[in-house]
N, C-alpha and C. Protein backbone atom coordinates (compact mmCIF):
# COMPACT_ATOMS: atom_id res chain seq x y z
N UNK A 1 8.79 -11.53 9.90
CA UNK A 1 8.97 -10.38 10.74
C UNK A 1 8.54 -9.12 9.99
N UNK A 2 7.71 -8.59 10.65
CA UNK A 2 7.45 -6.51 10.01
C UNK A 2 7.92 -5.90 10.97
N UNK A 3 8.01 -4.93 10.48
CA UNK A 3 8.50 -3.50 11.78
C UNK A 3 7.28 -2.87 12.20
N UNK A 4 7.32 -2.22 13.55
CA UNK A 4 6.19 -1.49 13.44
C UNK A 4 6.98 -0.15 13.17
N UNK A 5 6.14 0.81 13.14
CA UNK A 5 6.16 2.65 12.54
C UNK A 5 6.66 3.04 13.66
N UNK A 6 6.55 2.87 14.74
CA UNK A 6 7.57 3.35 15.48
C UNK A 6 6.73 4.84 16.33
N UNK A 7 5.70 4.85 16.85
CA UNK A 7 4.35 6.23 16.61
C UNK A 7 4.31 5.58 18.51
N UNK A 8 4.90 4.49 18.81
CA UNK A 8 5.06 4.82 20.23
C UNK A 8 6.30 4.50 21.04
N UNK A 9 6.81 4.69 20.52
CA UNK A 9 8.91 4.34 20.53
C UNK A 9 9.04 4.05 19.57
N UNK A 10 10.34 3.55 19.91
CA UNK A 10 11.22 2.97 18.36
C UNK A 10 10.60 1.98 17.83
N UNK A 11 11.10 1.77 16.54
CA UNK A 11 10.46 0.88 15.44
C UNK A 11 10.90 -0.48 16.02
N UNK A 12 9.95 -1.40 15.83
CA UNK A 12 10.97 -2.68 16.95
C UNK A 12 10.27 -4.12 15.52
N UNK A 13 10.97 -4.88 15.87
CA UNK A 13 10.28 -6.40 14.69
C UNK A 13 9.15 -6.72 15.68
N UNK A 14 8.41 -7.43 14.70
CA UNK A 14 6.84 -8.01 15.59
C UNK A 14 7.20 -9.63 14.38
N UNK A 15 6.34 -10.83 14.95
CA UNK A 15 6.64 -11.85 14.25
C UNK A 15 5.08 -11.78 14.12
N UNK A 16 4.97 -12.01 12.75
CA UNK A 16 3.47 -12.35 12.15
C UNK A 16 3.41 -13.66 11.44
N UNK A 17 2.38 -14.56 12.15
CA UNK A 17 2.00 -15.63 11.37
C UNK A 17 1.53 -15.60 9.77
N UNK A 18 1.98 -16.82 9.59
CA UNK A 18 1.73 -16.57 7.81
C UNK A 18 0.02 -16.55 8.14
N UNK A 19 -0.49 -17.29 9.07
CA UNK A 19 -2.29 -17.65 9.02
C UNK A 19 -2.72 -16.08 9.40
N UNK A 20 -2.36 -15.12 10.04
CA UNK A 20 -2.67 -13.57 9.97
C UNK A 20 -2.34 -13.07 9.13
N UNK A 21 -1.15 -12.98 8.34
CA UNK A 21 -1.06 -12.36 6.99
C UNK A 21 -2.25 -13.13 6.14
N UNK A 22 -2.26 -14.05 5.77
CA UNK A 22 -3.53 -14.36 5.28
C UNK A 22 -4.81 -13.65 5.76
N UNK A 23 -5.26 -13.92 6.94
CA UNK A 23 -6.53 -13.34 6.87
C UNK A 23 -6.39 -11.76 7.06
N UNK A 24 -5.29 -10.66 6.89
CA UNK A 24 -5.54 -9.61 6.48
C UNK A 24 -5.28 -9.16 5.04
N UNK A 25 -4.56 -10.50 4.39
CA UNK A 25 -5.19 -9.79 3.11
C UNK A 25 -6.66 -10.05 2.80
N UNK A 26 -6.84 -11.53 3.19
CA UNK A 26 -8.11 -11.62 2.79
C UNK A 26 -9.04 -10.46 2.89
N UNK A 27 -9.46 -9.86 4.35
CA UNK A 27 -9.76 -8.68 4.99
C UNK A 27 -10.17 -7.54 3.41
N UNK A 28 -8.58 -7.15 3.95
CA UNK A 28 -8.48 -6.04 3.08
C UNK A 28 -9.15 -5.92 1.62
N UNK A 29 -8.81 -7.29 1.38
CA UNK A 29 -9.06 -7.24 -0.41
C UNK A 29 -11.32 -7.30 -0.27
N UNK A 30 -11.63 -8.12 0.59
CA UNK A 30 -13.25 -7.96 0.84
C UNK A 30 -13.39 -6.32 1.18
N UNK A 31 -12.56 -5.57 1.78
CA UNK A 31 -13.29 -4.07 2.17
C UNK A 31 -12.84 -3.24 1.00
N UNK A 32 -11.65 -3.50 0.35
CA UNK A 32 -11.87 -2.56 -1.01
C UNK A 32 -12.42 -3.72 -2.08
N UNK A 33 -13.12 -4.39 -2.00
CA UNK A 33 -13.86 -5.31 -3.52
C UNK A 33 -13.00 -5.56 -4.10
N UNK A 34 -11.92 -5.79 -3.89
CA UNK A 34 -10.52 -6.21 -5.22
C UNK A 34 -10.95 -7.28 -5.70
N UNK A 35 -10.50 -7.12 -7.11
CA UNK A 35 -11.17 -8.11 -8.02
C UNK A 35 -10.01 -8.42 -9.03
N UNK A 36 -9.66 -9.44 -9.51
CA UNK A 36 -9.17 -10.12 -10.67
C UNK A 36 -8.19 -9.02 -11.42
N UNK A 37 -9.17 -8.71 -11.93
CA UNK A 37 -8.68 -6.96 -12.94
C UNK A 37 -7.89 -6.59 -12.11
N UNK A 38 -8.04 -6.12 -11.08
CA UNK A 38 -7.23 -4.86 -10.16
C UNK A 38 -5.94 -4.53 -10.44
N UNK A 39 -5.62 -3.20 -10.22
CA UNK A 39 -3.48 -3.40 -10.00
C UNK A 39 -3.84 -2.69 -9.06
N UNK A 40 -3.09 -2.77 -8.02
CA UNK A 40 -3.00 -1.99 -6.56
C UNK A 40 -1.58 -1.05 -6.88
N UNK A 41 -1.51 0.13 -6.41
CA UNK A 41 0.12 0.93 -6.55
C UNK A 41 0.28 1.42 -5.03
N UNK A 42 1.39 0.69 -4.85
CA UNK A 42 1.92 0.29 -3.30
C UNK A 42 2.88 1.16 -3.62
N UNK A 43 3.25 2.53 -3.04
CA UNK A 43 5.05 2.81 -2.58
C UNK A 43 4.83 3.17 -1.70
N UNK A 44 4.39 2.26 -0.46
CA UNK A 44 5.10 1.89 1.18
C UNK A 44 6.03 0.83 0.72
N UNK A 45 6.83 1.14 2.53
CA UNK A 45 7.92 0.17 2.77
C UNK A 45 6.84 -0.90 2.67
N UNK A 46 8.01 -1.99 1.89
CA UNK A 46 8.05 -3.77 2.33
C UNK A 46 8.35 -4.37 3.36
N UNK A 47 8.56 -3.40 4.02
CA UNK A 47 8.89 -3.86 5.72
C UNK A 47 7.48 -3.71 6.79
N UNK A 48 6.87 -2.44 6.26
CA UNK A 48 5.67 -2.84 6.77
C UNK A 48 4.26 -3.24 6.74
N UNK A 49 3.58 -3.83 7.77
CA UNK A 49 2.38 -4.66 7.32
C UNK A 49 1.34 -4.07 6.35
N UNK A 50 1.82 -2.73 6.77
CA UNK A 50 0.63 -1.70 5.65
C UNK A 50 0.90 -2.50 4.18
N UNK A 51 2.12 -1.86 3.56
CA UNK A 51 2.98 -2.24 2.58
C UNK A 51 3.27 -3.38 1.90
N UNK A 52 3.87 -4.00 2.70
CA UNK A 52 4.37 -5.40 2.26
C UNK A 52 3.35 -6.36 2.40
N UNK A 53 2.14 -6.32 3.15
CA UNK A 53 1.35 -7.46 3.42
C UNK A 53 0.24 -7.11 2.97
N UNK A 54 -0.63 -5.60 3.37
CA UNK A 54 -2.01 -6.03 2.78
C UNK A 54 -2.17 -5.57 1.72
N UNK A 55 -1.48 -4.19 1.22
CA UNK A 55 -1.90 -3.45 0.00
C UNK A 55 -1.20 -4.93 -0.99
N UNK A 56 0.29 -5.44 -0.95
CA UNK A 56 0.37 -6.44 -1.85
C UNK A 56 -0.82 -7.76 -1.58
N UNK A 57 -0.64 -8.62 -0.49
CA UNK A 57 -1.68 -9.69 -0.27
C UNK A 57 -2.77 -9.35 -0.65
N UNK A 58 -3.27 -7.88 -0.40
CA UNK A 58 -5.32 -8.05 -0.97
C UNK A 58 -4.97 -8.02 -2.63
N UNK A 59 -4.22 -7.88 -3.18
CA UNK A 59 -4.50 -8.22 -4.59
C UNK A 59 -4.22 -9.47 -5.04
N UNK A 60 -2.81 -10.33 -4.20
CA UNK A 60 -2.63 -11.31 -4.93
C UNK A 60 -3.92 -12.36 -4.46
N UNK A 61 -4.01 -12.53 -3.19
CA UNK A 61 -5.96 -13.44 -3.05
C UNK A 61 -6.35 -13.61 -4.08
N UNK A 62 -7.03 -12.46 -4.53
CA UNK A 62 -8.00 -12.34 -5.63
C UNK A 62 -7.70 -12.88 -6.98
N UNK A 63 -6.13 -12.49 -7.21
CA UNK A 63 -6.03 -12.78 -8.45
C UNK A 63 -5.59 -11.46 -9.33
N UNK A 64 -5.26 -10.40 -8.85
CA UNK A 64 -5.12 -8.94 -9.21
C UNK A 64 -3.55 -9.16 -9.21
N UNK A 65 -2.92 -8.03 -9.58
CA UNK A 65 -1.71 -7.27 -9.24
C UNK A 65 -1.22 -6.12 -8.32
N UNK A 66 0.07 -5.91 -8.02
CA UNK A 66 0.94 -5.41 -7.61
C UNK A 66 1.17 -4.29 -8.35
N UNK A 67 1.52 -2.98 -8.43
CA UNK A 67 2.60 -2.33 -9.05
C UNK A 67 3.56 -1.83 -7.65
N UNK A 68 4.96 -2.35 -7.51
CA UNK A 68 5.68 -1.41 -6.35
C UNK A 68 6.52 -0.29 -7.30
N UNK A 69 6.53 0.37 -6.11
CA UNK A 69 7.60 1.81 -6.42
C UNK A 69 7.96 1.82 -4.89
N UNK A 70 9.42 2.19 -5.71
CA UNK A 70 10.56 2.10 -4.71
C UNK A 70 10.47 2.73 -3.42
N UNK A 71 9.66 4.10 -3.75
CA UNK A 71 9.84 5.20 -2.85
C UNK A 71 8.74 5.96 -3.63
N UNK A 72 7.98 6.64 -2.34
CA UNK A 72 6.90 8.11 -2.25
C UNK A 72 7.41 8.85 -3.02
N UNK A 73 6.47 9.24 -4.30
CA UNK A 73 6.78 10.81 -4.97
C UNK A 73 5.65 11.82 -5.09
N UNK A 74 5.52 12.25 -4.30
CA UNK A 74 4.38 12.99 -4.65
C UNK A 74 4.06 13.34 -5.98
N UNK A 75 4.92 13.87 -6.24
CA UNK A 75 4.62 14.71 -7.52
C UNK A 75 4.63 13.40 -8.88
N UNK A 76 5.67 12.50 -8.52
CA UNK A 76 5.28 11.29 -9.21
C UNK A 76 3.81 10.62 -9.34
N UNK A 77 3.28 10.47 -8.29
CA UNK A 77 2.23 9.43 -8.11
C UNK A 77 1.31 9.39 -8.90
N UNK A 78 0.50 10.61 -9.28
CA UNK A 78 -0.44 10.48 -10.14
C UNK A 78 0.04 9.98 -11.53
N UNK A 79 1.30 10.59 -12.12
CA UNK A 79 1.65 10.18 -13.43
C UNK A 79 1.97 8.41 -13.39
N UNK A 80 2.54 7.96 -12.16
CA UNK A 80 2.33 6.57 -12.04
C UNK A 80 1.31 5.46 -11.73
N UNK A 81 0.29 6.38 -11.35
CA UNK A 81 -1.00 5.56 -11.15
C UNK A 81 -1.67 4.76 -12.57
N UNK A 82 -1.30 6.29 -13.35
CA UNK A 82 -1.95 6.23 -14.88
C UNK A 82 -1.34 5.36 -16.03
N UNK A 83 0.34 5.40 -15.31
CA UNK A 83 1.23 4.91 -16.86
C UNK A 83 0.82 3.26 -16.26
N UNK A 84 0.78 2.77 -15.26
CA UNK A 84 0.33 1.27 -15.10
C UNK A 84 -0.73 0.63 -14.92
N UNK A 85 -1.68 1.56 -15.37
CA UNK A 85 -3.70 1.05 -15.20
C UNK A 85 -3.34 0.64 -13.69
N UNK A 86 -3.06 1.70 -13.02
CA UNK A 86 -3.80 1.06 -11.42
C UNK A 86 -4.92 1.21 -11.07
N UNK A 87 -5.87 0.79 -10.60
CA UNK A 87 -7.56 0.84 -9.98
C UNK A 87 -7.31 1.12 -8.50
N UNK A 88 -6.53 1.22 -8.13
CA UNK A 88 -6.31 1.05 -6.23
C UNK A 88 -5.03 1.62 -5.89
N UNK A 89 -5.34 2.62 -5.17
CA UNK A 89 -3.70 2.18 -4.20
C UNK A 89 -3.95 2.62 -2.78
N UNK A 90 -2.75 2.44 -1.90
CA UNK A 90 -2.65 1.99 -0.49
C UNK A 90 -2.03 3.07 0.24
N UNK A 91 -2.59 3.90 1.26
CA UNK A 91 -2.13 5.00 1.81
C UNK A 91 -1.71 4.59 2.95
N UNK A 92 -1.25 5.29 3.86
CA UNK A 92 -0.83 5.31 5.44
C UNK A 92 -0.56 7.03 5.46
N UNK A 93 -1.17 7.40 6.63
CA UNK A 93 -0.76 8.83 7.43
C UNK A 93 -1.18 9.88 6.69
N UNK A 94 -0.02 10.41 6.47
CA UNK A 94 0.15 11.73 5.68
C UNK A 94 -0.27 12.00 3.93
N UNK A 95 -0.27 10.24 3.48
CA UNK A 95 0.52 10.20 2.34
C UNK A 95 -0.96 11.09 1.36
N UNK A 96 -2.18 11.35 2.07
CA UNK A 96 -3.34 12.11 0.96
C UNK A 96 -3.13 13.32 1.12
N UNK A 97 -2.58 13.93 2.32
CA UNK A 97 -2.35 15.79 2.58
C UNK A 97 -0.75 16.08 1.52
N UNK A 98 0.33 14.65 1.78
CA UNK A 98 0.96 15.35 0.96
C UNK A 98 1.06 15.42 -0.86
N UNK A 99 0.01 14.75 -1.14
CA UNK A 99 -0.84 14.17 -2.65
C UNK A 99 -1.62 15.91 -2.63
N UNK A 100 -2.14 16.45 -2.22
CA UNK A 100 -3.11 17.41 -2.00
C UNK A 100 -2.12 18.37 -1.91
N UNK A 101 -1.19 18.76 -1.07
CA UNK A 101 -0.16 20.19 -1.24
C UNK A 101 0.70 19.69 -2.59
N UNK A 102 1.18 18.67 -2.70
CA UNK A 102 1.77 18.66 -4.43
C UNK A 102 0.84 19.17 -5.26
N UNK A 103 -0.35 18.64 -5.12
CA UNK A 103 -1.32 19.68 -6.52
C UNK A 103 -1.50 21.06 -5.92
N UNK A 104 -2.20 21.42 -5.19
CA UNK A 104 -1.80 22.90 -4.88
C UNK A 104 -0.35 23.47 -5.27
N UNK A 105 0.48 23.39 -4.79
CA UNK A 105 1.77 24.10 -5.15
C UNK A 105 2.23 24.14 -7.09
N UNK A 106 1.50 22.71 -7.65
CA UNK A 106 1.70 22.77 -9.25
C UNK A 106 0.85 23.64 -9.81
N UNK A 107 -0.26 24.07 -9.08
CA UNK A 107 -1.03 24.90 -9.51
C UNK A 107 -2.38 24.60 -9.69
């Protein structure tokens, strides 16, 4: 079960086959080239498919890694991209405008 985001009512469960989680990581990991090396830095929910399924699944396919964080920090993220050699990470929505007003406002 994932949730959806909830962007046309409430957030409701959806049941996803393990054979679709498969072929969207597969997917995913062919449109960003993930490769072996990779670490992906995921802090979306594990609840959703963004999150929990493709940013983690397109790395494990390949043979790459994971880094999770618990929760969005803006002001965190970059210093966490760096302290764990990530090559990749996984957005939804907002999450590059509010990456972009954290550096503006630090200066």
């Amino acid at each position: 079960m994932i949730y959806t985001s909830g962007t046309t009512g409430l957030p409701k469960a959806a049941n996803v086959s393990h054979h679709r989680i498969m072929m969207w990581s597969h997917w995913f990991a062919g449109l960003t080239d993930m490769r072996g090396d990779d670490r992906m830095y995921n802090c979306l929910p594990m609840y959703h498919s963004v999150g929990g399924i493709v940013a983690v699944g397109a790395a494990l396919v390949n043979g790459g890694s994971a880094v999770l964080q618990e929760r969005f920090s803006a002001r965190q993220f970059w210093d966490d991209v760096a302290r764990w050699d990530c090559t990749l990470f996984q957005y939804i929505g907002e999450l590059c405008r509010y990456l972009r007003r954290s550096a503006a406002a630090s200066g």
